[in-house]
PDB file of N, CA and C in Angstrom:
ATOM      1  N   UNK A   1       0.060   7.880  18.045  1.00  0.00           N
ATOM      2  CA  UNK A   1      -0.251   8.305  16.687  1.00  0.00           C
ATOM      3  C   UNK A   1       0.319   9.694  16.462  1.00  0.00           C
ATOM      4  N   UNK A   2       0.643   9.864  14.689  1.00  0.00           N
ATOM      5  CA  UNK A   2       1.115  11.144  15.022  1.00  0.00           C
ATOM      6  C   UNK A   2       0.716  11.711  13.488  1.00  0.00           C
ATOM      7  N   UNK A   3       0.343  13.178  13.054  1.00  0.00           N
ATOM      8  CA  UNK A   3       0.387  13.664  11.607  1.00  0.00           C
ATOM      9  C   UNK A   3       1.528  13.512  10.984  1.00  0.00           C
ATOM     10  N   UNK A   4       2.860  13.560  11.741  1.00  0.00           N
ATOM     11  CA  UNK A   4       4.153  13.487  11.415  1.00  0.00           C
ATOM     12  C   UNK A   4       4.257  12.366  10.168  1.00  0.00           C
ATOM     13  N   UNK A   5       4.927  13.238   9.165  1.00  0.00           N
ATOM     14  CA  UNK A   5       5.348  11.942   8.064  1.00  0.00           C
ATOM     15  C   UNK A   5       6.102  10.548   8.952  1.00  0.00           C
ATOM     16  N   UNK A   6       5.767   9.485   8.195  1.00  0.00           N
ATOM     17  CA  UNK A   6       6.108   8.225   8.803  1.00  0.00           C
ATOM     18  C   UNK A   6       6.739   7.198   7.687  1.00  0.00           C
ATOM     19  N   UNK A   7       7.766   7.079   7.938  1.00  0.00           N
ATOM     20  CA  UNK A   7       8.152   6.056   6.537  1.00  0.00           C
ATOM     21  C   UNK A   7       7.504   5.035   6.767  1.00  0.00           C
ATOM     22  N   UNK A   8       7.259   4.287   5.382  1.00  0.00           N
ATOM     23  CA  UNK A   8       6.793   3.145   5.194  1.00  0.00           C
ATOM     24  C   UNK A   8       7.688   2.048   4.467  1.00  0.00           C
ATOM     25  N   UNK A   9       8.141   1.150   4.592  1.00  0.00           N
ATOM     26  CA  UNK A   9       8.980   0.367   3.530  1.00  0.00           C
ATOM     27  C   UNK A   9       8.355  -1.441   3.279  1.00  0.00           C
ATOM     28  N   UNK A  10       8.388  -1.184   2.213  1.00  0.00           N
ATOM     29  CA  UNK A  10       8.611  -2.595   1.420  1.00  0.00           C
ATOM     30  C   UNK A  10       9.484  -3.291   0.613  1.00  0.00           C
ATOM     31  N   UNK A  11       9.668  -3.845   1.635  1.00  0.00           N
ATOM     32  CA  UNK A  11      10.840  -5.283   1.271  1.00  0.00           C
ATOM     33  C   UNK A  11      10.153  -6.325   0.848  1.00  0.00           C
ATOM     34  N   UNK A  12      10.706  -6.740  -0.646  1.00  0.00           N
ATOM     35  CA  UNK A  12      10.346  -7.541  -1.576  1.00  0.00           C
ATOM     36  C   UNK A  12      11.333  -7.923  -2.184  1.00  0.00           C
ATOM     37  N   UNK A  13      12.204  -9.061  -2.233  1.00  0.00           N
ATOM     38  CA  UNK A  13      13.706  -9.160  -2.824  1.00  0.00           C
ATOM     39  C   UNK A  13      13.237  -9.901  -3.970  1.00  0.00           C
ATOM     40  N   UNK A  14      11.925 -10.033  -4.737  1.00  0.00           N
ATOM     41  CA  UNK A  14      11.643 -10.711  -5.673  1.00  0.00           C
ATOM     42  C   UNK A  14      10.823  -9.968  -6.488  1.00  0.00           C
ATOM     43  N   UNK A  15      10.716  -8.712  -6.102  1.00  0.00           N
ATOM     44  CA  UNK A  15       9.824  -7.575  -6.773  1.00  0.00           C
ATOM     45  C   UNK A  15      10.860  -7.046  -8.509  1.00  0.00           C
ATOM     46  N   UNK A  16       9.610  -7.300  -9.318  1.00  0.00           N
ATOM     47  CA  UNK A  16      10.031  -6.766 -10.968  1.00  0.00           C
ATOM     48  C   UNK A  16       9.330  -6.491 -11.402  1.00  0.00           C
ATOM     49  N   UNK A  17       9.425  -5.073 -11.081  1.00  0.00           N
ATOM     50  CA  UNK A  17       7.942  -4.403 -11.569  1.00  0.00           C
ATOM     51  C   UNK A  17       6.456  -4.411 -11.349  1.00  0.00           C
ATOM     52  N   UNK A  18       6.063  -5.565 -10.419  1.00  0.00           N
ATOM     53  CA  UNK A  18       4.655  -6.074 -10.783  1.00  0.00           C
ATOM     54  C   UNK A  18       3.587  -4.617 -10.187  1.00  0.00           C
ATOM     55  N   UNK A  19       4.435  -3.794  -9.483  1.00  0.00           N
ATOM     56  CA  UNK A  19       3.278  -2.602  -8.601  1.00  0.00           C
ATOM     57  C   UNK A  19       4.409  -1.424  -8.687  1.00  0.00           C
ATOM     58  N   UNK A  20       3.345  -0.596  -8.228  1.00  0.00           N
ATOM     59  CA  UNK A  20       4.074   1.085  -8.432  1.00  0.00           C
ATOM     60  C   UNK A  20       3.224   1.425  -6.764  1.00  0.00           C
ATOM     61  N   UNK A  21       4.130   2.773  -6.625  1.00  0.00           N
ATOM     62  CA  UNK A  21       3.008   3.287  -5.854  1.00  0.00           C
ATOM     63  C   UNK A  21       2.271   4.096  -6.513  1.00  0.00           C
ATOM     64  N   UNK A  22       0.460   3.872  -5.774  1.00  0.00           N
ATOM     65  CA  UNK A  22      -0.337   4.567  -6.042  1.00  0.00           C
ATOM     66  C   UNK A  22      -0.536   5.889  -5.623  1.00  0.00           C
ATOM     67  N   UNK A  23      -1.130   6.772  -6.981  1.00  0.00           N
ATOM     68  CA  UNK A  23      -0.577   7.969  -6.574  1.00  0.00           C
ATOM     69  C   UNK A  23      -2.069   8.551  -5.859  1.00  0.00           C
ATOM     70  N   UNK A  24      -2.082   8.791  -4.275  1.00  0.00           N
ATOM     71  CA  UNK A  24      -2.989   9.083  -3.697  1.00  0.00           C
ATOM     72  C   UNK A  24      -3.105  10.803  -3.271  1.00  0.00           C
ATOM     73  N   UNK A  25      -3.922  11.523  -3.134  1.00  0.00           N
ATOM     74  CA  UNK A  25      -3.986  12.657  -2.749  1.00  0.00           C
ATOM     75  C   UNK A  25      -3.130  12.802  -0.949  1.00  0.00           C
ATOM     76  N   UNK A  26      -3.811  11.792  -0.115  1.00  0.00           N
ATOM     77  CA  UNK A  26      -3.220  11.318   0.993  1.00  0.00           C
ATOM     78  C   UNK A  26      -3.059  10.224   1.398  1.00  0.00           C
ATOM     79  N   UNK A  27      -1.899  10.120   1.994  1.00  0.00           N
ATOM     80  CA  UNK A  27      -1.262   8.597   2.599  1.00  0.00           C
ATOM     81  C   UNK A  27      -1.396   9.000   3.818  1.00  0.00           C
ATOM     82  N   UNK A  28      -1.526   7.754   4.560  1.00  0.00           N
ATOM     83  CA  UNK A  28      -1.716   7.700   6.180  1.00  0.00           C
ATOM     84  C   UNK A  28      -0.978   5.928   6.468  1.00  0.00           C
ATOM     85  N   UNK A  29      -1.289   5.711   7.531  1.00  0.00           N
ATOM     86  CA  UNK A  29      -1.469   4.589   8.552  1.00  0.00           C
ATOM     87  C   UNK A  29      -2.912   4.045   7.836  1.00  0.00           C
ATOM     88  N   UNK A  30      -3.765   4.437   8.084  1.00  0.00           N
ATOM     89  CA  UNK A  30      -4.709   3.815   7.644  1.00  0.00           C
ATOM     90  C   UNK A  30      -4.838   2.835   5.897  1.00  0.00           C
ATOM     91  N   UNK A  31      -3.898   3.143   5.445  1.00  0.00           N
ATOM     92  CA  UNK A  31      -3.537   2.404   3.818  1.00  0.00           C
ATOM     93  C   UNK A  31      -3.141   1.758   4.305  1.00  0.00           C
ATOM     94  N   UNK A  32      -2.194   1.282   5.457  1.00  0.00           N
ATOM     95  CA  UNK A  32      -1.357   0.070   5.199  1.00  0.00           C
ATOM     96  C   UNK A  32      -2.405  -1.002   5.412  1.00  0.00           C
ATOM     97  N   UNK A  33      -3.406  -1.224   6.026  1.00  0.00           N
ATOM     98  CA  UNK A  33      -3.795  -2.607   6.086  1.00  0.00           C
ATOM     99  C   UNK A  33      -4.561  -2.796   4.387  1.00  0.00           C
ATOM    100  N   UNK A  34      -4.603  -2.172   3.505  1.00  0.00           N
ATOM    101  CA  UNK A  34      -4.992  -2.304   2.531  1.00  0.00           C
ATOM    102  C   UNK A  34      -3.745  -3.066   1.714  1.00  0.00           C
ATOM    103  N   UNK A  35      -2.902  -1.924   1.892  1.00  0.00           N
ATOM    104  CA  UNK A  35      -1.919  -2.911   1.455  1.00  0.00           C
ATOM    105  C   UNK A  35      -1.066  -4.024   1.749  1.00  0.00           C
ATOM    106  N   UNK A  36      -1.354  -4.368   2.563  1.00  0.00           N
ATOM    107  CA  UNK A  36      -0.763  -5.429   3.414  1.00  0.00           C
ATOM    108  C   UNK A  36      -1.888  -6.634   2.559  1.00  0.00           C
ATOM    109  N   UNK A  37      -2.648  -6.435   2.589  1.00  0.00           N
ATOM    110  CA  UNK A  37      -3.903  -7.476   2.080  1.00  0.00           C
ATOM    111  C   UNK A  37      -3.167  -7.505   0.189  1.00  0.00           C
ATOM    112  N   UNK A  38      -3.524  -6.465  -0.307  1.00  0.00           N
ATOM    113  CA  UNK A  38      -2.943  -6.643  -1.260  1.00  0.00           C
ATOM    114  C   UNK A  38      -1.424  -7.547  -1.795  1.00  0.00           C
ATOM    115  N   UNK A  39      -0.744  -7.053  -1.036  1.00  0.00           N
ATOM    116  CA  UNK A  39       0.934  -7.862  -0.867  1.00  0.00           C
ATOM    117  C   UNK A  39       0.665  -9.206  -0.650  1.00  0.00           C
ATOM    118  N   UNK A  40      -0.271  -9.809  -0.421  1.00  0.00           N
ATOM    119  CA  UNK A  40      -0.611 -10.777   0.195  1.00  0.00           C
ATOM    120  C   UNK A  40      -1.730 -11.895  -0.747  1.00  0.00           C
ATOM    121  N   UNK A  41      -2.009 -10.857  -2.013  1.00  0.00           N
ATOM    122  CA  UNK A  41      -2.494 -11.497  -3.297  1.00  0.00           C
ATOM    123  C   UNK A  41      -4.429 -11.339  -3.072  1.00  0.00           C
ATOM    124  N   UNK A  42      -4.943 -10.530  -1.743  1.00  0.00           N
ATOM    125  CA  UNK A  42      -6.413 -10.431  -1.432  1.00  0.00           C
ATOM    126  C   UNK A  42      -6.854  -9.034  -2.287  1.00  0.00           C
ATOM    127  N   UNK A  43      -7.907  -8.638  -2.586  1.00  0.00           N
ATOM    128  CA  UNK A  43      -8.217  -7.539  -2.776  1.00  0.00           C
ATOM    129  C   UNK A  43      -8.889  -6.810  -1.723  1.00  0.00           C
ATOM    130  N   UNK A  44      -8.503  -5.357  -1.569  1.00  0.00           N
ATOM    131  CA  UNK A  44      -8.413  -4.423  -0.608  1.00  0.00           C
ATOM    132  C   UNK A  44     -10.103  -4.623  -0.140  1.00  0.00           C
ATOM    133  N   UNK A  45     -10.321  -4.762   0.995  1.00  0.00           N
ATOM    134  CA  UNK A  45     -11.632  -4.428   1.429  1.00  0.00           C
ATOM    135  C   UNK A  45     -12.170  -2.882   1.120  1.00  0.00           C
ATOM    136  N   UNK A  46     -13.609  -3.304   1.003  1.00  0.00           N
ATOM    137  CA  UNK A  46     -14.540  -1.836   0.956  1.00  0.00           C
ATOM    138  C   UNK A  46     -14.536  -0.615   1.478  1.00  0.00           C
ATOM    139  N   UNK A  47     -14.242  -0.921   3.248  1.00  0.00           N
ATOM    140  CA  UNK A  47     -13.937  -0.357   4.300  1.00  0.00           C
ATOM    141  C   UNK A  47     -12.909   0.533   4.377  1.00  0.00           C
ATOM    142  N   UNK A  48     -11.886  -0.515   3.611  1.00  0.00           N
ATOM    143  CA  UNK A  48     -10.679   0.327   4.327  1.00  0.00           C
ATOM    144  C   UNK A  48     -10.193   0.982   3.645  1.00  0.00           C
ATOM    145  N   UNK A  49      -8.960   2.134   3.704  1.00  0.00           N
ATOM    146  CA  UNK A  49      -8.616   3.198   2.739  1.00  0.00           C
ATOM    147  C   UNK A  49      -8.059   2.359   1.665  1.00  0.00           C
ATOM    148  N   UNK A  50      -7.749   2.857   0.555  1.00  0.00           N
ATOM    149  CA  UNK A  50      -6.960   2.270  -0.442  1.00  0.00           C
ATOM    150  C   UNK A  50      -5.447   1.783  -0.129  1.00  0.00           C
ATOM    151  N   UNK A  51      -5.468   1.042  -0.518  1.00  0.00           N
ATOM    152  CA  UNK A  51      -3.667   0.825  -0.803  1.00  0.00           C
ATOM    153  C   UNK A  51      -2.545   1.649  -1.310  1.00  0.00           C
ATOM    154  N   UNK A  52      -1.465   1.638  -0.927  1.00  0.00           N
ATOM    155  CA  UNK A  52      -0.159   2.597  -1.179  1.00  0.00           C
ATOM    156  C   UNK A  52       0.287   2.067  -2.293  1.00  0.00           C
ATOM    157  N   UNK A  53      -0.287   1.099  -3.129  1.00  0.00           N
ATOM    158  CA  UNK A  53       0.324   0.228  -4.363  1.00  0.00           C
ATOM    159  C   UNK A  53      -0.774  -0.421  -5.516  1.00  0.00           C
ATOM    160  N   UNK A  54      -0.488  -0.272  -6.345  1.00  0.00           N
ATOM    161  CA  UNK A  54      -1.377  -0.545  -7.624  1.00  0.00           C
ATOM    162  C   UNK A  54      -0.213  -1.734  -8.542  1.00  0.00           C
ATOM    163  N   UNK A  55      -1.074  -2.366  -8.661  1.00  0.00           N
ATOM    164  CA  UNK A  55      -0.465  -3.538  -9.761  1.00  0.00           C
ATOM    165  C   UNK A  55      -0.311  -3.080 -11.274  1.00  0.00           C
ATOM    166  N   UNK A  56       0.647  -3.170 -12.102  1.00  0.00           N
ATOM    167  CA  UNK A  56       0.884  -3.228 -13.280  1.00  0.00           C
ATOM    168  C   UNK A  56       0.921  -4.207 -14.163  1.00  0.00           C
ATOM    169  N   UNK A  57       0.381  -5.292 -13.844  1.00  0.00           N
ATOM    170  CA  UNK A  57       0.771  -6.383 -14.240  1.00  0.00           C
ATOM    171  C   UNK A  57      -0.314  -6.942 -13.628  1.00  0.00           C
TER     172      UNK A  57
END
C-alpha cells in the first residue's frame, strides 16, 4: 500500500456520457470497490467509501 497517487483507469469502449467523475474531497483505493459495484449496474454499499463516478443519466 502506498499514499502515493495511483492511477486509476476505466475502460469502457461503449461509454456516452452516462457518468462523470465524482467530485470527492479524497480518492483512495478504498472507492474502487464502490465503483466497481457501480460499473456493474449495483448500488454502492453503506460500508464502503463512495464511488469515483456518479451517473448522469
Amino acid at each position: 500500500h502506498t499514499l502515493s497517487p495511483v492511477p486509476f483507469v476505466i475502460f469502457d469502449p461503449q461509454y456516452s456520457g452516462e457518468y462523470k467523475m465524482a467530485e470527492l474531497a479524497v480518492r483512495g483505493l478504498s472507492n474502487v470497490a464502490g465503483t466497481i459495484l457501480n460499473l456493474l449496474g449495483f448500488e454502492n454499499v453503506e460500508d464502503y467509501d463512495p464511488s469515483l463516478i456518479e451517473f448522469t443519466q
